[in-house]
Every structure is written in C-alpha cells, then in structure tokens.
Protein backbone atom coordinates (compact mmCIF):
# COMPACT_ATOMS: atom_id res chain seq x y z
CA UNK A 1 32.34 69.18 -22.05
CA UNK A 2 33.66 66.55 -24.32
CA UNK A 3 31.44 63.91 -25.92
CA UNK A 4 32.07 61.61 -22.57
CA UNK A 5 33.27 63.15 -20.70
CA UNK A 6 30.16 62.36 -17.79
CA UNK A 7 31.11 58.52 -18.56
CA UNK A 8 34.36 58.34 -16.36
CA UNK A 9 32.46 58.43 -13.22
CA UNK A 10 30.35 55.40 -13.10
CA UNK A 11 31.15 51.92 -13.41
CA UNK A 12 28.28 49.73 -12.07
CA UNK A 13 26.14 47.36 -14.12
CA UNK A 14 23.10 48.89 -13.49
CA UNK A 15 21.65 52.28 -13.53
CA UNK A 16 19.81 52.47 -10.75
CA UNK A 17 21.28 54.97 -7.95
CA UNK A 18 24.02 55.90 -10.38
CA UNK A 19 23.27 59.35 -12.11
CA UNK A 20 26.36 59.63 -13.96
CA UNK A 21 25.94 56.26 -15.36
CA UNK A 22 22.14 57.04 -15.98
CA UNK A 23 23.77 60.29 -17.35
CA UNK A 24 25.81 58.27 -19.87
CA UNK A 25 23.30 56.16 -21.06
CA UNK A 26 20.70 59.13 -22.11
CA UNK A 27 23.49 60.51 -24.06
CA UNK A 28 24.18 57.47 -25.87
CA UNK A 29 20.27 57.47 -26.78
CA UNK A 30 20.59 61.13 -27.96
CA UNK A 31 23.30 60.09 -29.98
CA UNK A 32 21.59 57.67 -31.70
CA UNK A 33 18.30 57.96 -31.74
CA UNK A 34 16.53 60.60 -29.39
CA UNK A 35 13.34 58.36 -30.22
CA UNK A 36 14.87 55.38 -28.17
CA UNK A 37 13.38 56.90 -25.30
CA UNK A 38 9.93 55.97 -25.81
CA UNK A 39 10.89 52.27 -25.73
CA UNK A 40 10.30 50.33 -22.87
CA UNK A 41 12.75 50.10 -20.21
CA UNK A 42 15.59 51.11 -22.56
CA UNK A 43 17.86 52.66 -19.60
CA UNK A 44 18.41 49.37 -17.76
CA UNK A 45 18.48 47.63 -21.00
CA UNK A 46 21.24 49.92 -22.29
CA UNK A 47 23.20 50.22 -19.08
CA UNK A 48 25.26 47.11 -18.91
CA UNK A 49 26.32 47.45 -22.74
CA UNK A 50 27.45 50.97 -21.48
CA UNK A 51 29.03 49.56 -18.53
CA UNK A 52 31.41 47.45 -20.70
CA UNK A 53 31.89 49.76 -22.82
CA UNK A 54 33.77 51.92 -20.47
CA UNK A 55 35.23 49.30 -18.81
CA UNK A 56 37.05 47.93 -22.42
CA UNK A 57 37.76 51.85 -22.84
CA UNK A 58 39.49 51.87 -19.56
CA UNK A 59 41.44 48.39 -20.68
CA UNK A 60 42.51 50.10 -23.61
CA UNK A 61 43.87 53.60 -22.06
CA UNK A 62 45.81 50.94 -19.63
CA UNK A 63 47.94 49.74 -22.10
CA UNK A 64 49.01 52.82 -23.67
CA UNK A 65 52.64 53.50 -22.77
CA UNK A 66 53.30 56.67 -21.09
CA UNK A 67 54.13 59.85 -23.18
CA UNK A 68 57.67 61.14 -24.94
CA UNK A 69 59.19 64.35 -25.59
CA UNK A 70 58.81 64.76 -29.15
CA UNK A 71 61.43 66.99 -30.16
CA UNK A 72 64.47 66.87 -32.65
CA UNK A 73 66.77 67.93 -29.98
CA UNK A 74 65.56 64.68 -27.98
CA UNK A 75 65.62 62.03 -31.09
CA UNK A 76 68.97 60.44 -30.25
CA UNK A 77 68.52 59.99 -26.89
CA UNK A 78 64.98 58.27 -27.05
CA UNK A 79 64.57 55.07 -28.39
CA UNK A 80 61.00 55.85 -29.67
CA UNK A 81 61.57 58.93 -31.64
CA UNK A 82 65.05 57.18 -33.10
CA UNK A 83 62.82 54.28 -34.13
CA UNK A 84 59.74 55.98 -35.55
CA UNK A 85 61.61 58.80 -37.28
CA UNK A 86 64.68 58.03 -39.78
CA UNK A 87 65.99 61.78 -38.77
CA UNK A 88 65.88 64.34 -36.56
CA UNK A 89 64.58 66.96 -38.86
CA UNK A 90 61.52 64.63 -39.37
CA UNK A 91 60.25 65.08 -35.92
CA UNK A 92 59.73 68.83 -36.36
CA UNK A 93 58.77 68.40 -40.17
CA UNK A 94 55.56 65.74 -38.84
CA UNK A 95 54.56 68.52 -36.46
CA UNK A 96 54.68 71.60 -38.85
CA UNK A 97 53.10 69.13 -41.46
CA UNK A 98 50.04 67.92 -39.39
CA UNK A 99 46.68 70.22 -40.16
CA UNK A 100 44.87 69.02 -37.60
CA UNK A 101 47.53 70.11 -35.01
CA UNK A 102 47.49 73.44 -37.05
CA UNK A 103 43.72 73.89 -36.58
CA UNK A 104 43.46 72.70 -33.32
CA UNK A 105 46.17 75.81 -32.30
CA UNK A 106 44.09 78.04 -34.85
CA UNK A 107 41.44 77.14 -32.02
CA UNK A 108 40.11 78.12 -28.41
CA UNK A 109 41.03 75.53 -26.75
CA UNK A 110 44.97 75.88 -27.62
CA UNK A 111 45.09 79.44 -26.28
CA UNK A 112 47.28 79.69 -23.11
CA UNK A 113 48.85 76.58 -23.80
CA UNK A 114 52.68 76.51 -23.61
CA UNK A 115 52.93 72.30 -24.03
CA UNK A 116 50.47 70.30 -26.19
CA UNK A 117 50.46 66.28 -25.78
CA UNK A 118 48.71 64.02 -28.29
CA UNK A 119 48.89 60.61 -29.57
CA UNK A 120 51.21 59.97 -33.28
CA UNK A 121 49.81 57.08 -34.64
CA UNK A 122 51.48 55.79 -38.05
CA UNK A 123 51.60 52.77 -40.46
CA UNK A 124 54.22 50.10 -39.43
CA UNK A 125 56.34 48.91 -42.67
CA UNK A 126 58.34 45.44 -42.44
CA UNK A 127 60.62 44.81 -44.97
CA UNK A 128 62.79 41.60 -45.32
CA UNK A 129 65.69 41.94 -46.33
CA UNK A 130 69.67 40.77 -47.09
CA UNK A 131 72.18 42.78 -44.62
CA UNK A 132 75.61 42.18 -42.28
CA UNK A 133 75.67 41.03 -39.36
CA UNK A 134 78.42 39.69 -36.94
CA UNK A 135 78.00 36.28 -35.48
CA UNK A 136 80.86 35.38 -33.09
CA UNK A 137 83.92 36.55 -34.74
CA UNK A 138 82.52 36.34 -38.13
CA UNK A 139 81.08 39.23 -39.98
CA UNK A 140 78.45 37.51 -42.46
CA UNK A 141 76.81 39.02 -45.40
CA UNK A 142 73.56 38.26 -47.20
CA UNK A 143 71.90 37.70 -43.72
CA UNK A 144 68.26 37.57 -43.86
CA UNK A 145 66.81 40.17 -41.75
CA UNK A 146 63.82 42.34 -41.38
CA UNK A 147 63.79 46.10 -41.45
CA UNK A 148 61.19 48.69 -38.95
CA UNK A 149 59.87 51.81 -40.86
CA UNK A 150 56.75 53.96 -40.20
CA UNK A 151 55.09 56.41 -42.67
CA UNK A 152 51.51 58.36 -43.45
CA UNK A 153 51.55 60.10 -40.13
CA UNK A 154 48.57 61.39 -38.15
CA UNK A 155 48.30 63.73 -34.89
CA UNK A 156 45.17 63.59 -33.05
CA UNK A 157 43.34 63.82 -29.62
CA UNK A 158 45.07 67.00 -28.41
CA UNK A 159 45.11 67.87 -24.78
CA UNK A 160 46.65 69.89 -22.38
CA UNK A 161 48.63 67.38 -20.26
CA UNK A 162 48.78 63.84 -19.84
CA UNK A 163 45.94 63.32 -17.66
CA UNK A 164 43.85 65.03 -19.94
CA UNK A 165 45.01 63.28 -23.05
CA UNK A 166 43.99 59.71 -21.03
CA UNK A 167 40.45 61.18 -20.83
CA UNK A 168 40.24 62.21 -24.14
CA UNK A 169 41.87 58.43 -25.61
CA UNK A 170 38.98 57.00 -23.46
CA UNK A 171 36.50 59.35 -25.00
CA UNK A 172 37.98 58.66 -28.09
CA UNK A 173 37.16 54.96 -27.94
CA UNK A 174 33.93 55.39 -26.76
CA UNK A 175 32.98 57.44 -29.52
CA UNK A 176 34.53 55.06 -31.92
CA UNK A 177 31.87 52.22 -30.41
CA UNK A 178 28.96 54.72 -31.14
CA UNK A 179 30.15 55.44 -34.39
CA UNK A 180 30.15 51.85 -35.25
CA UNK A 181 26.98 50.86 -33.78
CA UNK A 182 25.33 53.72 -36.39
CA UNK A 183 27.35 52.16 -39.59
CA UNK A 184 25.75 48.52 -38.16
CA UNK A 185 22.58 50.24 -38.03
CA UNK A 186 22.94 51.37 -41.32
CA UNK A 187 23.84 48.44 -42.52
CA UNK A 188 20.62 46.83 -41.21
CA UNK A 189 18.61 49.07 -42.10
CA UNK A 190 19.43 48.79 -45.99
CA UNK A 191 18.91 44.68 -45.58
CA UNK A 192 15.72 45.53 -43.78
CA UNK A 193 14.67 47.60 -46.86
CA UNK A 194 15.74 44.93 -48.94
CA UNK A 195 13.47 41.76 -47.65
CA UNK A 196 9.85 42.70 -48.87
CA UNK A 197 11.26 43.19 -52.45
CA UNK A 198 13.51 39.77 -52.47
CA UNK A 199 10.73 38.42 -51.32
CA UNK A 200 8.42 39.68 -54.20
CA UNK A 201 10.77 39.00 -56.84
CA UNK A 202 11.76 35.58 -55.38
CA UNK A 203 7.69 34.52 -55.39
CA UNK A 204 7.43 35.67 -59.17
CA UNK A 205 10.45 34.00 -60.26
CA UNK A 206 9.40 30.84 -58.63
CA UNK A 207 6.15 30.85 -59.93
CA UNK A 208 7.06 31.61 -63.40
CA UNK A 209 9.50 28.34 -63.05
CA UNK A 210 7.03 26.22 -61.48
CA UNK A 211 4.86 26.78 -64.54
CA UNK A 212 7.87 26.46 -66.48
CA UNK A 213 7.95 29.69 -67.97
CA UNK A 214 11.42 31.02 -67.39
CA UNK A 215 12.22 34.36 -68.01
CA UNK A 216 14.84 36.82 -69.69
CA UNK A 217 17.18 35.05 -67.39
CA UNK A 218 16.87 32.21 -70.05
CA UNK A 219 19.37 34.48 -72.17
CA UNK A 220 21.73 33.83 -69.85
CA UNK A 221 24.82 31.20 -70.14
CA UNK A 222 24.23 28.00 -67.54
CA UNK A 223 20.58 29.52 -67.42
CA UNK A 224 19.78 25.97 -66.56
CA UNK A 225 20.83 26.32 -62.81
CA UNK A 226 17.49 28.81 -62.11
CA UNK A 227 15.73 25.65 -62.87
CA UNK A 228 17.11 24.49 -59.14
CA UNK A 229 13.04 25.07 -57.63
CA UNK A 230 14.24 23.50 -54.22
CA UNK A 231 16.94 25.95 -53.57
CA UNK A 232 14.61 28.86 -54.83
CA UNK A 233 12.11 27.58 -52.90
CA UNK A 234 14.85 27.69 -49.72
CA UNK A 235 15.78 31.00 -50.81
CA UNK A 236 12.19 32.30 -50.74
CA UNK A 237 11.54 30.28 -46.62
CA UNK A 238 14.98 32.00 -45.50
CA UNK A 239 13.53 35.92 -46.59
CA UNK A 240 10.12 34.85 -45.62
CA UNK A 241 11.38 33.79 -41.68
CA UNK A 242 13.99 36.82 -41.96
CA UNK A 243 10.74 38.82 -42.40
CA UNK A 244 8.88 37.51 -39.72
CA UNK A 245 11.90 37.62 -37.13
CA UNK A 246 12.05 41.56 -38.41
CA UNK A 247 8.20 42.24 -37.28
CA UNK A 248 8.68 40.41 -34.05
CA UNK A 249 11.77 42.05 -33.47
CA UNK A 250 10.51 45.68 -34.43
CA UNK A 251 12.15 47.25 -38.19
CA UNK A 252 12.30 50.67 -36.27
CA UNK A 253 13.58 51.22 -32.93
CA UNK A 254 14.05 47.77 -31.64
CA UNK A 255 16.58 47.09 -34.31
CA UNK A 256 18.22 50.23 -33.90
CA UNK A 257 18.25 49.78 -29.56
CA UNK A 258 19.71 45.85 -30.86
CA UNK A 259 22.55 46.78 -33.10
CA UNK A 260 23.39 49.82 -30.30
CA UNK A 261 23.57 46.80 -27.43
CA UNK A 262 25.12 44.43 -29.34
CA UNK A 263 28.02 46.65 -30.72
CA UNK A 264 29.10 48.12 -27.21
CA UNK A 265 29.06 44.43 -25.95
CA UNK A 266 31.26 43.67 -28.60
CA UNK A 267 34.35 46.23 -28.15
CA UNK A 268 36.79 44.48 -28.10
CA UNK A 269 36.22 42.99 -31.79
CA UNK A 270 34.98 45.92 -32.93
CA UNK A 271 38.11 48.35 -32.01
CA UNK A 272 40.98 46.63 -31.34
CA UNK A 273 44.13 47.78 -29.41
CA UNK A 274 47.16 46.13 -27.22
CA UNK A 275 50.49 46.56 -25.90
CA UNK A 276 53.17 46.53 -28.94
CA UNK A 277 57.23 46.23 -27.95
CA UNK A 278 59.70 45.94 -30.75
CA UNK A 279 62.84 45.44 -30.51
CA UNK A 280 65.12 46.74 -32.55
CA UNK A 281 68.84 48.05 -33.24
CA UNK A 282 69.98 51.07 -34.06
CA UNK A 283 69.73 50.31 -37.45
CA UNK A 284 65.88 49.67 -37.52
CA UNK A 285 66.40 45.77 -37.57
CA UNK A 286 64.45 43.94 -35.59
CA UNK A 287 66.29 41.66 -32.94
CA UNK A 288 65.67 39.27 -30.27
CA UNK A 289 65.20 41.00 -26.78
CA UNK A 290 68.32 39.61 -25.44
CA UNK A 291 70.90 41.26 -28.14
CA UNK A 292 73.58 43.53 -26.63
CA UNK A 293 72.01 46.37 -28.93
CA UNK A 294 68.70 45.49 -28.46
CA UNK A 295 66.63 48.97 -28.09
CA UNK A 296 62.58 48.60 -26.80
CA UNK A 297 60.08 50.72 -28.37
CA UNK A 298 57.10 50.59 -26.72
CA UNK A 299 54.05 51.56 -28.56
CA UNK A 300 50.13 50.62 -29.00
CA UNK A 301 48.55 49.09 -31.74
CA UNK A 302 45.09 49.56 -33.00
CA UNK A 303 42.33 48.98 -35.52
CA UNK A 304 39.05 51.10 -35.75
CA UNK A 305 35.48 50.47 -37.41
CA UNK A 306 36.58 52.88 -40.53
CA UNK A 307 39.83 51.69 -41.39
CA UNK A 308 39.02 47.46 -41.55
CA UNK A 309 41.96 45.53 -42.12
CA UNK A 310 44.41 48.19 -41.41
CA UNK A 311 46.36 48.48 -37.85
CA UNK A 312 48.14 51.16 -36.92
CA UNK A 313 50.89 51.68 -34.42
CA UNK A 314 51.08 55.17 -32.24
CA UNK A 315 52.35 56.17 -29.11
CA UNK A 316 51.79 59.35 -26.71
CA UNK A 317 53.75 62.75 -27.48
CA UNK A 318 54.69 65.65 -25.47
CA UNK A 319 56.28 69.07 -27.63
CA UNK A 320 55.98 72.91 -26.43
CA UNK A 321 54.09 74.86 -28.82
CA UNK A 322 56.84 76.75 -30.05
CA UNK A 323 57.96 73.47 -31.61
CA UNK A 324 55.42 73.78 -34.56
CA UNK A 325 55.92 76.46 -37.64
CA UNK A 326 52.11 77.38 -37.14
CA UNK A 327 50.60 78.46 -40.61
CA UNK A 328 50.51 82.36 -41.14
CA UNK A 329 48.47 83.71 -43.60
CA UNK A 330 49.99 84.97 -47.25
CA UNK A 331 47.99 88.33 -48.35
CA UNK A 332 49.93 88.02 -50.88
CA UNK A 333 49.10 84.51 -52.49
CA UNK A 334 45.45 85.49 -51.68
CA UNK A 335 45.74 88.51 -53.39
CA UNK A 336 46.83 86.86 -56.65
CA UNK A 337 43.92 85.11 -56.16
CA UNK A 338 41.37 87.64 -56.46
C-alpha cells in the first residue's frame, strides 16, 4: 500500500463515523510525530486540515491533461511530443536516459508489466528572439518573436495504467504537504532553540550600554548605532513576548501539531499547480490561439516545497516497456575494476 493510498476514500470534515478518514489522519501523526497522539483531541483537530488536503490534491489531479503515447514513432503526429522534444530520437534517448525509470523496472513492482505510464516533467525555456514571419503578402524579417524549449528532464510516479498513475499524482501531492510541514517544523524548531539565547545576549548587551560600557562591538565601523537603547530595548520585548507565546503555545508537540495544521491548510501556496496551454507553431514559436498553424500543447505546471522559485512544466506519458534500452550489467567493466 502506497503512502495514501487509505486517503482516497474519505472526504468529510470531520472524523467521526469515517474510518478511512480517521485512518488518514493517524497516519499523518505517525508520519510526523507518533508522540502527537498523546495530545488532546488531536484527531478532530487534525481532520479538517486533512480534509483539505485531499480535496486541493484532488483539484490538482483534475487539471492534469490526460496521458500521450510517448514514442519516437508517434512524435510527428502529436503535438506534445513535437513540442517538448526537438527530435524524434530524443523521445527514446529521455527514456533510456532516466535512472529512476531504470530502477523502478530493476524493481518488483515493474514485473509483468508490458506498458508503463508516468508523468515527464521538464524546465520550460523562453527565448526572445529576431525571426521571419509572413504578414499578409509580406514576408518580414527581424520579427520579434519568442521561442518554446524544454530541457533537464525527469520521469517519476510510475504506474501501471492511467488510473493508477492519478492515484499515485494524488499521493504524490499529499506527501509533498507532509514533507513540507516537517521542513516548517524544522524551521521552528531551530528559532525556538534560538529565543532563550537572544534573549540572554540581548539583556547583557543592553545592560552593558545602559551603564555605558560598550563592548568589542566598539571596534566596529558606525559602532555608534548599538548605542540605539530604545530599539535594543524593542528588540529584547519582541524575544521576551515570542518566549512567552512559545510556553503558552507548547515548544514540543503543540508547535509541531501547529505547523502540521497550518501547512495542509495552506496547499495551495505551498505546492502549486494549474492548467498550462501553449500555443505554438511548428517551429516552437509561440502564437496567438487563432493562427492558421497554431498547435495546443496542453501540459501542467507546478512548484514544490524543495525546489522554491522554480516551476516546472510536465505532462502524463504512456510507452511499452520494450521502448527503454534497460541497463545490463558489464562483467567486464566490473572486472577491470577489481
């Protein structure tokens, strides 16, 4: 059973009545914290963070186009594949290439299989630049345009069929959620460590300036501005109320059950994902929908916790196993190793 997998069944906001749901949520404390248990009423608390949690998962598996034969055979006939590959041979040369499609058939759970889908995600590249391009009867050069390529290719969540590689997307992005409530609580926790020893050094440094006694700081250039006692003395009431909201609020646990709520409740800034269509030519240039030549590629784009700043573009493939140059091992090569 996958990491979720118990999660698709309920939706309701609260536990009660709802063992799948009640299911879901005892994971999610095992996950984080196994000690979350002891807390008081954490299920019901934790149930209608996991609630939308799923129900942003199931947003995001809506959007996702459906899949494409990925094959080299297939590239000039598909829109997609023409798009996101600048050749045929590069369609078989991103399968061969991937290792994690290489260990996942090294695997149990690729025996049997004949067909293997998975999602191809890739960074977008825009590029503006000076090309020819007919308007009317004229054919004009030096036309300001801007150019579609994709690069650093990546093959994940590998499934069986279609249906299964939904579940696994929405497992995926439940996962992601869990995985970024533990860097928040990391985060936390390393400010929470922080507090009582700002605070000590702030009271010293304060007193030392109130009797006018500065110290090595003095060696400083523009040493003058730690002579500013009201903002040191602002500095020192901000750590000393962050302190006392961190006792009422619990350093342990409690913070750890309030970064885990407050993360799922905030999926859809913490991953995000939506519907992308270009619209290109056949030459990679993007046009306006309405153009003669105009080809749509429909694909998803997405952000996740571990990769901030950076979006990347994917969409759902489909290729028979025999497709992929699966790695063999070379006794040879190892034995020159020995």
């Amino acid at each position: 059973m996958g990491f979720f997998d118990w999660l698709l069944g309920g939706r309701s906001a609260s536990c009660a009545g709802d063992e799948r749901l009640q299911a879901a949520v005892a994971r999610v404390i095992g996950s984080v914290d196994p000690r979350l248990q002891f807390l008081d009423d954490v299920s019901s608390r934790l149930c209608p963070a996991v609630t939308h949690a799923l129900k942003y998962a199931d947003q995001v598996v809506a959007c996702i186009p459906p899949c494409v034969d990925m094959n080299s055979l297939a590239w000039s006939q598909n829109p997609v594949l023409r798009a996101v590959f600048a050749r045929p041979a590069d369609v078989a040369e991103t399968l061969s290439a991937s290792v994690d499609l290489q260990d996942f058939l090294a695997s149990p759970a690729a025996v049997g299989l004949e067909r293997i889908c998975c999602m191809v995600a890739a960074t977008r590249v825009e590029q503006n630049v000076l090309g020819i391009a007919l308007e009317g009867d004229q054919l004009r050069q030096d036309v300001p345009q801007t150019t579609v390529s994709f690069q650093h290719f990546r093959l994940f969540a590998f499934a069986a069929d279609e249906a299964a590689l939904f579940r696994r997307i929405h497992e995926l992005v439940l996962e992601g959620l869990v995985m970024a409530a533990l860097q928040e609580i990391a985060v936390r926790q390393r400010q929470s460590d922080r507090l009582p020893f700002d605070h000590q050094l702030l009271q010293t440094r304060l007193s030392l300036l109130e009797r006018s006694r500065p110290g090595l700081d003095a060696l400083e250039c523009h040493s003058w501005r730690g002579r500013d006692l009201d903002g040191l003395r602002r500095q020192l009431a901000d750590n000393e109320a962050a302190l006392v909201k961190r006792s009422a609020s619990g350093a342990g646990l409690e913070m750890v059950l309030a970064a885990v709520i407050e993360t799922l409740l905030a999926a859809e800034r913490v991953i995000h994902a939506r519907r992308l269509v270009l619209c290109v030519n056949p030459m990679n240039v993007l046009v306006d929908a309405g153009k003669d030549d105009a080809l749509s590629i429909p694909l998803i784009e997405f952000s996740t916790p571990t990769a901030i700043g950076t979006r990347r573009s994917a969409f759902l493939a489909s290729f028979a196993r025999d497709a992929v140059v699966e790695r063999r091992l070379d006794f040879a090569a190892g034995m020159r190793l020995l």
